[in-house]
C-alpha atoms as a PDB file:
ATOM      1  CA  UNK A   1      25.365 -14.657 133.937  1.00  0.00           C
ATOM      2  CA  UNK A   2      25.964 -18.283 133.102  1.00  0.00           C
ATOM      3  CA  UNK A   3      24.911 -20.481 130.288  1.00  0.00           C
ATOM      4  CA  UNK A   4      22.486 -23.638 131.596  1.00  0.00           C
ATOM      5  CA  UNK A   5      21.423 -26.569 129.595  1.00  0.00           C
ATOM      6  CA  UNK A   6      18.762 -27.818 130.675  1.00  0.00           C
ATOM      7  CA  UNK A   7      17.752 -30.979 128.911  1.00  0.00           C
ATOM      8  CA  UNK A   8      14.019 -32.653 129.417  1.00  0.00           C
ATOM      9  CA  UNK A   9      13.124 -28.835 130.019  1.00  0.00           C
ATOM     10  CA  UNK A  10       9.668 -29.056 127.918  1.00  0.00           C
ATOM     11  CA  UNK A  11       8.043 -30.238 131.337  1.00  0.00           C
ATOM     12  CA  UNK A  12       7.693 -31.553 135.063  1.00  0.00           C
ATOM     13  CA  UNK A  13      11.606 -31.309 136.858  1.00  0.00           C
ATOM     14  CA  UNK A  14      13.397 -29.805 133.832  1.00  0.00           C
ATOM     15  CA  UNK A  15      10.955 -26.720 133.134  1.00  0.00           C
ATOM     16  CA  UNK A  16      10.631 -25.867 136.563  1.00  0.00           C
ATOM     17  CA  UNK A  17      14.554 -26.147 136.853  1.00  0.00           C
ATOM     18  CA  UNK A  18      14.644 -23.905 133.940  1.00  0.00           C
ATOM     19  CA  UNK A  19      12.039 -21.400 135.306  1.00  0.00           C
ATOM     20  CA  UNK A  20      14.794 -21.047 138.329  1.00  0.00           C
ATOM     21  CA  UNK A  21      17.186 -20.561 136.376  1.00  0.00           C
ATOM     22  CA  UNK A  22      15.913 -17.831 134.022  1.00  0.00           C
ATOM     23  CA  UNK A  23      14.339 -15.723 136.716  1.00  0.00           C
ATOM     24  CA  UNK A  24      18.173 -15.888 138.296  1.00  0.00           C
ATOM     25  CA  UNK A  25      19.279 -13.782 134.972  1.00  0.00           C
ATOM     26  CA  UNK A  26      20.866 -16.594 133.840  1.00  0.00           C
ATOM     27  CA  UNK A  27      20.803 -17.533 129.859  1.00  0.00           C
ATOM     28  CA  UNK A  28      18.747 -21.073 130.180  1.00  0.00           C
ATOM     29  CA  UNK A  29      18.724 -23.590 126.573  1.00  0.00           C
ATOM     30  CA  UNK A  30      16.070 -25.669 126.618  1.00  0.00           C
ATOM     31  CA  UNK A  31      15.834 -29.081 125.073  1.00  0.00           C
ATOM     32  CA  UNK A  32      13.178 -31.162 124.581  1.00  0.00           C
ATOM     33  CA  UNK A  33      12.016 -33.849 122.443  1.00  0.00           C
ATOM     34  CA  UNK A  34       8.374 -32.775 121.854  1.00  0.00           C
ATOM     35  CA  UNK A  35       7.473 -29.586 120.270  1.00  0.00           C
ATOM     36  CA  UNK A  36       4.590 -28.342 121.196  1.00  0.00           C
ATOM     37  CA  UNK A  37       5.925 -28.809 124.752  1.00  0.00           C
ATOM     38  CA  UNK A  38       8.956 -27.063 123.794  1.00  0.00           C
ATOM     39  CA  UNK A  39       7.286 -24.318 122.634  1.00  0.00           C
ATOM     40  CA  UNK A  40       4.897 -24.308 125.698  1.00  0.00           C
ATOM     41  CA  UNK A  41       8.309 -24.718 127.921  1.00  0.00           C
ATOM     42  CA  UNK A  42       9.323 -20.923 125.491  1.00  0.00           C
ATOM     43  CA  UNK A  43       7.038 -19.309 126.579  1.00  0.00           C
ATOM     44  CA  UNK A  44       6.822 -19.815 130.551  1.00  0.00           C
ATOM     45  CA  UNK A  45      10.541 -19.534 130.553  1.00  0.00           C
ATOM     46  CA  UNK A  46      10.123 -16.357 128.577  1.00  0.00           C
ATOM     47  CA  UNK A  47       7.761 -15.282 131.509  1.00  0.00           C
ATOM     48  CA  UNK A  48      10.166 -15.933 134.061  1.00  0.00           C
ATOM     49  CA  UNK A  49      12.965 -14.131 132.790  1.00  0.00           C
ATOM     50  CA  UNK A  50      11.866 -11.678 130.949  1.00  0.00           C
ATOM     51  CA  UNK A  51      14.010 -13.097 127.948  1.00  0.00           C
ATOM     52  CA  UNK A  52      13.049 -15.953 125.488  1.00  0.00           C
ATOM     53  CA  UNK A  53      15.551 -18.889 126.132  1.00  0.00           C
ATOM     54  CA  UNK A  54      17.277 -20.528 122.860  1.00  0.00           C
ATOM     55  CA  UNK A  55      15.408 -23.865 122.530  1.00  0.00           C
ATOM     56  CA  UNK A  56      16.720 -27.210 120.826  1.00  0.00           C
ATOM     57  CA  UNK A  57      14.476 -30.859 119.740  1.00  0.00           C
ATOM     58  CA  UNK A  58      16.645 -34.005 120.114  1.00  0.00           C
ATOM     59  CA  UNK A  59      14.772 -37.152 120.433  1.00  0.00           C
ATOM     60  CA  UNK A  60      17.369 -39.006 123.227  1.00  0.00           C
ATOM     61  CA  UNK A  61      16.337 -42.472 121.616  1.00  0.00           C
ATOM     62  CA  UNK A  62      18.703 -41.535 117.861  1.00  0.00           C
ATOM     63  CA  UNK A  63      22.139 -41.268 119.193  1.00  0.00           C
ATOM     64  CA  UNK A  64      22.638 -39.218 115.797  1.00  0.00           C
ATOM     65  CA  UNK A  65      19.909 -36.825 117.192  1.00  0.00           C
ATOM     66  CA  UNK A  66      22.403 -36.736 120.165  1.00  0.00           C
ATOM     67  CA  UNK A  67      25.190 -36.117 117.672  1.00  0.00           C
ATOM     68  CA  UNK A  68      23.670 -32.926 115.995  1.00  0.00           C
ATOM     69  CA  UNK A  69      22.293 -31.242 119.034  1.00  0.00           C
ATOM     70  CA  UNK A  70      26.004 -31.590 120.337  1.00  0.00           C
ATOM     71  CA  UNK A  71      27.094 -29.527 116.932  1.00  0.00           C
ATOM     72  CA  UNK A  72      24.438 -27.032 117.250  1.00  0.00           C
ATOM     73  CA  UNK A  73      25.255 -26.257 121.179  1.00  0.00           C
ATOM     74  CA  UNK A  74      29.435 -26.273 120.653  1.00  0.00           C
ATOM     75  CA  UNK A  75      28.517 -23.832 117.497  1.00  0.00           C
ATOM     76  CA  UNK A  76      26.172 -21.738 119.774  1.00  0.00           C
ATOM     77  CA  UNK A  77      28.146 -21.668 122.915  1.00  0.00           C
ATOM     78  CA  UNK A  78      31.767 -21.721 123.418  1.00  0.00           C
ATOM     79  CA  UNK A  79      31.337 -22.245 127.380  1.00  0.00           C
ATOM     80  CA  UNK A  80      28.269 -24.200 129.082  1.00  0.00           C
ATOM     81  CA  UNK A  81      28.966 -23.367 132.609  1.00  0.00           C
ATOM     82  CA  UNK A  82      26.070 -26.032 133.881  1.00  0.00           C
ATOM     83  CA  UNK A  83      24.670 -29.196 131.700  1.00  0.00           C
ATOM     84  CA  UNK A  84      21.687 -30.536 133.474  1.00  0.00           C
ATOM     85  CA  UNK A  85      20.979 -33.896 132.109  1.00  0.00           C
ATOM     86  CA  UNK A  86      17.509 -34.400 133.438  1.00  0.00           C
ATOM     87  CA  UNK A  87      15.721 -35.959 130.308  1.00  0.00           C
ATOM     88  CA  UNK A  88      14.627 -39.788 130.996  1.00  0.00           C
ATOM     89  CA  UNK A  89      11.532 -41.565 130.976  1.00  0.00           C
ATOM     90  CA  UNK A  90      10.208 -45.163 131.562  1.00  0.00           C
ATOM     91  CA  UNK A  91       9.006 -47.593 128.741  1.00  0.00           C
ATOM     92  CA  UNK A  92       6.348 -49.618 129.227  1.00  0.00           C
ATOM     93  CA  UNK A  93       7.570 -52.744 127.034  1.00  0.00           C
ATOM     94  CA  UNK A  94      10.981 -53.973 126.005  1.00  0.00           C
ATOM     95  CA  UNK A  95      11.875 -52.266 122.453  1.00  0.00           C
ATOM     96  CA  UNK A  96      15.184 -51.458 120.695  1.00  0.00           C
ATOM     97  CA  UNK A  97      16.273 -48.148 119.552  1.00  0.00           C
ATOM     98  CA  UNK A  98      17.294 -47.979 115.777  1.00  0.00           C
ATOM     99  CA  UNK A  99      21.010 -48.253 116.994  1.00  0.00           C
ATOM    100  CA  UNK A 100      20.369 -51.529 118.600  1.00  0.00           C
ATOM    101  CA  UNK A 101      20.350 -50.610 122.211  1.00  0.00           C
ATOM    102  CA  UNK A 102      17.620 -51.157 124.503  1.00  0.00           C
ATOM    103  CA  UNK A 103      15.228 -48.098 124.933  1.00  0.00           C
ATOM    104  CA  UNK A 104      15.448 -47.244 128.858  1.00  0.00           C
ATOM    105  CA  UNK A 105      19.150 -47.048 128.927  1.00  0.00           C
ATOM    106  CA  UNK A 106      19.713 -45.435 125.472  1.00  0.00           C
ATOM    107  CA  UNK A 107      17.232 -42.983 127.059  1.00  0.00           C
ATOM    108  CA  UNK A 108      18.438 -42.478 130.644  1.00  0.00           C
ATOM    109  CA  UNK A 109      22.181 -42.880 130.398  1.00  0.00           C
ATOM    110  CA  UNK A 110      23.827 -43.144 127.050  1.00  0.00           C
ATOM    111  CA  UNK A 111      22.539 -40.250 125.277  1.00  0.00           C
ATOM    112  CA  UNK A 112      23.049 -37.881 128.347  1.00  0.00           C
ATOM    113  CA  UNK A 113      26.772 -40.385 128.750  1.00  0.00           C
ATOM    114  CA  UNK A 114      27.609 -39.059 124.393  1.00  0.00           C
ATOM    115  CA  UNK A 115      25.842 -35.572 124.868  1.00  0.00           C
ATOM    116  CA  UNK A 116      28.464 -34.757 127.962  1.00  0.00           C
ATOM    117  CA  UNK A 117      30.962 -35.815 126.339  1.00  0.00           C
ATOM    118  CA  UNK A 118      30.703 -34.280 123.360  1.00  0.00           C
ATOM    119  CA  UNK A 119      30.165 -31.045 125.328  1.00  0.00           C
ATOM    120  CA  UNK A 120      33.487 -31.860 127.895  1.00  0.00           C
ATOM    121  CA  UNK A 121      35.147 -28.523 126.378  1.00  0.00           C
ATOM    122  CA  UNK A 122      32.674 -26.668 126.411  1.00  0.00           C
ATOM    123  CA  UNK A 123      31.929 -27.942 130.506  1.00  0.00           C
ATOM    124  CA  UNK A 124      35.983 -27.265 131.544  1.00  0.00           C
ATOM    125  CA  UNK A 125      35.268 -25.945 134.925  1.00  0.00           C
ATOM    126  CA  UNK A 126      31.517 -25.804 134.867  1.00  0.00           C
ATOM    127  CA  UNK A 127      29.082 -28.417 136.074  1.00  0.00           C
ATOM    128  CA  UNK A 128      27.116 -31.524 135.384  1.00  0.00           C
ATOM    129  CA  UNK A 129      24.156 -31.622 137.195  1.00  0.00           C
ATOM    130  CA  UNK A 130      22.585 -35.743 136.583  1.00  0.00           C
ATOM    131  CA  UNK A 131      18.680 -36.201 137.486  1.00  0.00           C
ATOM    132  CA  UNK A 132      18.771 -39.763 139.026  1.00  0.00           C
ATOM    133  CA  UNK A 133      16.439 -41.363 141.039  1.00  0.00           C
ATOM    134  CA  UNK A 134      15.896 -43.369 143.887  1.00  0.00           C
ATOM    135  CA  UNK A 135      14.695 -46.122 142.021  1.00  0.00           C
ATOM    136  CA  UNK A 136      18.368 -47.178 141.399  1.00  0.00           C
ATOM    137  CA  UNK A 137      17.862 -49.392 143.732  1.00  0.00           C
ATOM    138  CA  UNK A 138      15.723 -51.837 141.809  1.00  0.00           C
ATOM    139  CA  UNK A 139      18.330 -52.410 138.651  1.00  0.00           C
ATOM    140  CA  UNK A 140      21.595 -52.344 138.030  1.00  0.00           C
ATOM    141  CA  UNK A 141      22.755 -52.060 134.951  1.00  0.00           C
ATOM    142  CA  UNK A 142      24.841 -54.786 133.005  1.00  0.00           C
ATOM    143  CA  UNK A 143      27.768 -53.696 130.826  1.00  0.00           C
ATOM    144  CA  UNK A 144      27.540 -56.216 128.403  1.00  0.00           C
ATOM    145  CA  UNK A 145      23.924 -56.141 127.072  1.00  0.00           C
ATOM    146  CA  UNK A 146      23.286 -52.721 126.879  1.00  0.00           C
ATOM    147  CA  UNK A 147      21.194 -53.861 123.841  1.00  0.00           C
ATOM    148  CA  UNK A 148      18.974 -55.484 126.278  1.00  0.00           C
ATOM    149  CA  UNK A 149      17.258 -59.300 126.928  1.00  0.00           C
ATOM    150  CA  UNK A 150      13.383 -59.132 125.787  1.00  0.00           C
ATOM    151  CA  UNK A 151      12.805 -62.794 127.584  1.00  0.00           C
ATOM    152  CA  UNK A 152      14.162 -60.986 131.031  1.00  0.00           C
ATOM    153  CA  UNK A 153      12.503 -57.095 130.464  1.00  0.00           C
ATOM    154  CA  UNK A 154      10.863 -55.343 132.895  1.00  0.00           C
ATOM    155  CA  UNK A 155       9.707 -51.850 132.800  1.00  0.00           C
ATOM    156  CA  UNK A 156      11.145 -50.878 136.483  1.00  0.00           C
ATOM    157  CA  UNK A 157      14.270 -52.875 136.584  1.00  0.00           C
ATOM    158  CA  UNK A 158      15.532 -51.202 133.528  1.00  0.00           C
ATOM    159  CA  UNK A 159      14.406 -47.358 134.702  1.00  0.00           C
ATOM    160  CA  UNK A 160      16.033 -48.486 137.963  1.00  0.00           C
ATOM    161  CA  UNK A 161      19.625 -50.037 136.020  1.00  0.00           C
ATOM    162  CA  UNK A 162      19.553 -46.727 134.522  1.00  0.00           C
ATOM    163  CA  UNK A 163      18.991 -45.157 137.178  1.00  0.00           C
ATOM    164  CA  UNK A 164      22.024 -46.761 139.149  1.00  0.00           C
ATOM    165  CA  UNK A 165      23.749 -46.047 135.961  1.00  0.00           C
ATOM    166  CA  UNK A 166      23.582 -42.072 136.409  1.00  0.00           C
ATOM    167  CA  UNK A 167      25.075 -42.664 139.298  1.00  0.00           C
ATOM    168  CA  UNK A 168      27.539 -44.511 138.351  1.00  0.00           C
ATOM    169  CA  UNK A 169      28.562 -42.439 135.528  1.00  0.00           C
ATOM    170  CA  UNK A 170      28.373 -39.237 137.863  1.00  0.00           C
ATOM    171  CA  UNK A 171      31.138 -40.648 139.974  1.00  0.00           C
ATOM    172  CA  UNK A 172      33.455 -42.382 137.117  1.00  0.00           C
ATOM    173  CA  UNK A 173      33.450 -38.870 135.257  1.00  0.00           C
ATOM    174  CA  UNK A 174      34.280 -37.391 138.722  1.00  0.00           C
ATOM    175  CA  UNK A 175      37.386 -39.565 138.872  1.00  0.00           C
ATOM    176  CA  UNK A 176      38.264 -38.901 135.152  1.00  0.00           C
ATOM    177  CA  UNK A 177      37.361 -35.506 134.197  1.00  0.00           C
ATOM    178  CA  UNK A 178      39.050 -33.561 137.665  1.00  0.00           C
ATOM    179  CA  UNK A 179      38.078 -30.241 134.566  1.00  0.00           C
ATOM    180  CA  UNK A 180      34.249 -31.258 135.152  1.00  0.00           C
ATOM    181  CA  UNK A 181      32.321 -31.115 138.286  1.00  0.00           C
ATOM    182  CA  UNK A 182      29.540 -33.484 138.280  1.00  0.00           C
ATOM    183  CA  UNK A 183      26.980 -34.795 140.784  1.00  0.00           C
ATOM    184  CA  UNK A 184      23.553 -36.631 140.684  1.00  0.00           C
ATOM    185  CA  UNK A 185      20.291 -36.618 142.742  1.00  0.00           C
ATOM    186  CA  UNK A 186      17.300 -38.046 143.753  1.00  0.00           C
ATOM    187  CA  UNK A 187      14.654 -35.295 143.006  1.00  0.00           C
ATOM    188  CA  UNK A 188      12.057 -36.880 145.291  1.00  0.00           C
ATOM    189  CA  UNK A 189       8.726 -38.755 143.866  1.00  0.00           C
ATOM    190  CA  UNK A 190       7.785 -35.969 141.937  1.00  0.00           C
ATOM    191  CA  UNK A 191       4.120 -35.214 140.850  1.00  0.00           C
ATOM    192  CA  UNK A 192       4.557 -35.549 136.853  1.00  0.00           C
ATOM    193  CA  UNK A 193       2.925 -37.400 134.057  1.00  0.00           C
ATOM    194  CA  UNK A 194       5.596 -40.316 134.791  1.00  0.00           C
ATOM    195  CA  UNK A 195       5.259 -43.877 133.536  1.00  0.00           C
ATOM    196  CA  UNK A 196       3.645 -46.392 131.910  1.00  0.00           C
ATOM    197  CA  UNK A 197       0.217 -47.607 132.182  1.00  0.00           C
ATOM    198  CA  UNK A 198      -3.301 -45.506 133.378  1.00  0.00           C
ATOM    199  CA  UNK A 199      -2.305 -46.812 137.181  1.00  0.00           C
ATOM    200  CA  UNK A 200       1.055 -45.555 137.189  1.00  0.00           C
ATOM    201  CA  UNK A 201       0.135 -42.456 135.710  1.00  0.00           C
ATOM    202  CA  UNK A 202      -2.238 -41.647 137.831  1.00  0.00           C
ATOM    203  CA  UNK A 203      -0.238 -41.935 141.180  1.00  0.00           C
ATOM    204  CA  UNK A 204       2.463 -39.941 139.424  1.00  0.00           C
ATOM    205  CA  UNK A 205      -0.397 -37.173 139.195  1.00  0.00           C
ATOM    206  CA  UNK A 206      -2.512 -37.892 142.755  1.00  0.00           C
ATOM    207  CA  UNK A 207      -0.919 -39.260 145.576  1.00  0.00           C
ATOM    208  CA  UNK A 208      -0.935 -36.906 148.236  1.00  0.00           C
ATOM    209  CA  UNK A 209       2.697 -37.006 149.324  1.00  0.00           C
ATOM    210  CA  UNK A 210       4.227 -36.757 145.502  1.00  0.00           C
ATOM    211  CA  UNK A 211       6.977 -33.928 146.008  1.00  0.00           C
ATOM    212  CA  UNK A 212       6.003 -30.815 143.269  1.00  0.00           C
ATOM    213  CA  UNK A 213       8.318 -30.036 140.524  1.00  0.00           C
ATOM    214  CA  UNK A 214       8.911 -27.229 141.707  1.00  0.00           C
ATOM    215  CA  UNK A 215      10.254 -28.341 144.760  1.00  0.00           C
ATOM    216  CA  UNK A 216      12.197 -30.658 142.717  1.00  0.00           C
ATOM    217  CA  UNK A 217      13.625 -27.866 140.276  1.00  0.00           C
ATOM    218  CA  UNK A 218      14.758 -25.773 143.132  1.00  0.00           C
ATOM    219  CA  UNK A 219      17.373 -28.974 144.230  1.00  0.00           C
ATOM    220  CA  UNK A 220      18.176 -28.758 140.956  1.00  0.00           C
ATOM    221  CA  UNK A 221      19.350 -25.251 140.638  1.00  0.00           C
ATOM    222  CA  UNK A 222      20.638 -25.380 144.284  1.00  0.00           C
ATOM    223  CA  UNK A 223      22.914 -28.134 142.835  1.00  0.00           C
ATOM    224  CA  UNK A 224      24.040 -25.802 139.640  1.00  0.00           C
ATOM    225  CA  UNK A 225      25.065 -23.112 141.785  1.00  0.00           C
ATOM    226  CA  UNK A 226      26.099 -23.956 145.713  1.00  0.00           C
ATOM    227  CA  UNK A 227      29.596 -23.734 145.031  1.00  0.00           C
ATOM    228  CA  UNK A 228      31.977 -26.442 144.707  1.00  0.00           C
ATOM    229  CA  UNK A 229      33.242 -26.717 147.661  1.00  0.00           C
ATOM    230  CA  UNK A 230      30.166 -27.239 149.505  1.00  0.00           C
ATOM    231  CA  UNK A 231      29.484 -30.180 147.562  1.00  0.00           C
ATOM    232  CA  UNK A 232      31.356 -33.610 147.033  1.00  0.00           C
ATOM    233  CA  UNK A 233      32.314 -34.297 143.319  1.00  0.00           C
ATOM    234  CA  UNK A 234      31.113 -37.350 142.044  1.00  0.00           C
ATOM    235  CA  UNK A 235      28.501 -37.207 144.904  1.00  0.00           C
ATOM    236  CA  UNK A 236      25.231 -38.713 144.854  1.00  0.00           C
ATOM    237  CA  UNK A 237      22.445 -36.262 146.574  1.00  0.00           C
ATOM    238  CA  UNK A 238      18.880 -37.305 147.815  1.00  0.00           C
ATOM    239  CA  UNK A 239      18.058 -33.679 149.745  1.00  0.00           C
ATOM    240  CA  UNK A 240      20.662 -31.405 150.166  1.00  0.00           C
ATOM    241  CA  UNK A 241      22.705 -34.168 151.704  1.00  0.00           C
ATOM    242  CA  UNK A 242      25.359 -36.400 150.379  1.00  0.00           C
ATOM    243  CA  UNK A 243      23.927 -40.120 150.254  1.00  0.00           C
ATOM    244  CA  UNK A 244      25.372 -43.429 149.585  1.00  0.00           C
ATOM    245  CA  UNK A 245      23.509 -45.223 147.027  1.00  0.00           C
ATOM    246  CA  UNK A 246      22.869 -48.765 146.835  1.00  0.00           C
ATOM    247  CA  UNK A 247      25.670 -50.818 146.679  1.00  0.00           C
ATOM    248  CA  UNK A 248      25.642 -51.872 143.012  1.00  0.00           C
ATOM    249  CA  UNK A 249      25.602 -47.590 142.321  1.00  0.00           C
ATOM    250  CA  UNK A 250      28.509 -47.368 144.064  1.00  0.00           C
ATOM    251  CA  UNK A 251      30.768 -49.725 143.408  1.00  0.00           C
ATOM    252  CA  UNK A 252      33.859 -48.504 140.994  1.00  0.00           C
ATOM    253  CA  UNK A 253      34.340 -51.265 139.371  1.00  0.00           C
ATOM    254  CA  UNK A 254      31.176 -51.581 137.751  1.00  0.00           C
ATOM    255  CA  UNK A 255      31.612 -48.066 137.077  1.00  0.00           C
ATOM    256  CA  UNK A 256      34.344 -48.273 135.071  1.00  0.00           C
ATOM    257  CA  UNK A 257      33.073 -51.242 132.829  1.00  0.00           C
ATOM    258  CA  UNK A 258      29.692 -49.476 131.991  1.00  0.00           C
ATOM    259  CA  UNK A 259      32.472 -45.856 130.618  1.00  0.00           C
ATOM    260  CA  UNK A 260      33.951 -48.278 129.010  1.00  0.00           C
ATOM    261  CA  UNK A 261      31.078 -50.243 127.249  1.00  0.00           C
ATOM    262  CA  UNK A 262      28.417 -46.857 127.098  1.00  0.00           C
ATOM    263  CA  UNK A 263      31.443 -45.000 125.135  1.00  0.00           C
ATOM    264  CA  UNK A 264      31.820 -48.346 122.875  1.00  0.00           C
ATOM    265  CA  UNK A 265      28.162 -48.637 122.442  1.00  0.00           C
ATOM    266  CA  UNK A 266      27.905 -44.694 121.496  1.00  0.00           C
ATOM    267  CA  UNK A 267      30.525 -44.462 119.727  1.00  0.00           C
ATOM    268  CA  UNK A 268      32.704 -42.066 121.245  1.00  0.00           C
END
């Protein structure tokens, strides 16, 4: 039986992931941010595996939210055989976080980049599992103003920097944690209450060829437990199938500034 975090578990990629998981036997924590949804996200775990899953609120936007939930989980668990860093989310206008970084990336990629870390003993030989997206494409992220420009913001060129930046940090932590096995993937255009503004939201929930997150979940869990040597550390998935990502996502360099500035910028 092995231990999964699961984080953005209360709904869409991360519950169904979770649902997978428990009905496998395996002993799924949940966290979430919201919790209503997290208790909602209890309860159809609970279902599914016939066992109610330990459950955890962090809000990913206080990096001292980030901080606790990484005491409570070393306290709890001694070894976290899979972290699936799947919470993220879009926002609609440029705002800072009260640590001074810009929302999307504090978000996306630099609570998940101090929650990991925090957690890297508890992960020796297990897995990190990062929910990117294909939307990398559209950002990249820059290493020195991680606190963000509100004169240049825009909504999908900061989900797609961070984005690019789970990527990038999937493949640095490859290269310097050889103890951690970590990969990313595109999950598809899932069907999810994703977005800002009443148009966006509404093709998240309609359009005909959305992928559902349950189809989306099941990559996920394939991902926590094909074995290792099936897969390519550091790799960057879109299917079952190792992809190369855009060229700003995969180029080292830039990988190895934005470790450098995220673990500055958190802290760590």
């Amino acid at each position: 039986m092995a231990t999964i975090v699961v984080t953005g578990a209360s709904s869409g990629v991360g519950l169904a992931a979770a649902e997978r998981f428990a009905a496998r036997g395996d002993e799924v924590v949940l966290v979430g941010r919201d919790p209503g949804r997290l208790a909602t996200a209890v309860e159809r775990v609970t279902a599914a595996g016939g066992r109610e899953p330990a459950a955890f609120r962090a809000d990913f936007e206080s990096l001292a939210e980030v901080r606790a939930l990484a005491d409570q989980l070393r306290a709890a668990y001694p070894r976290i055989d899979v972290l699936a860093n799947n919470a993220g989310g879009m926002v609609g206008e440029f705002r800072r976080t009260g640590d001074g970084l810009e929302a999307t990336i504090q978000g996306n990629h630099l609570a998940p980049f101090l929650l990991t870390g925090l957690l890297r003993e508890q992960l020796r030989d297990g897995r990190v599992v990062n929910t990117a997206s294909r939307a990398h494409r559209h950002g990249s992220p820059d290493p020195e103003l991680l606190a963000g420009d509100p004169e240049r913001y825009s909504s999908w060129q900061a989900y797609g920097a961070s984005k690019a930046a789970n990527i990038l940090f999937t493949a640095e932590a490859a290269r310097r944690w050889p103890e951690v096995f970590s990969v990313s993937f595109h999950p598809g255009v899932v069907r999810t209450n994703f977005g800002t503004g009443r148009v966006t939201r509404l093709f998240y929930r309609y359009a005909p060829f959305l992928v559902t997150p349950e189809k989306a979940g099941e990559l996920l869990v394939w991902l926590a437990t094909t074995p290792e040597a099936e897969l390519v550390d550091g790799g960057y998935y879109v299917g079952r199938t190792v992809t190369r990502p855009a060229p700003h996502a995969g180029d080292s360099a830039l990988a190895a500034r934005l470790w450098e500035a995220s673990a500055k910028a958190v802290g760590n």
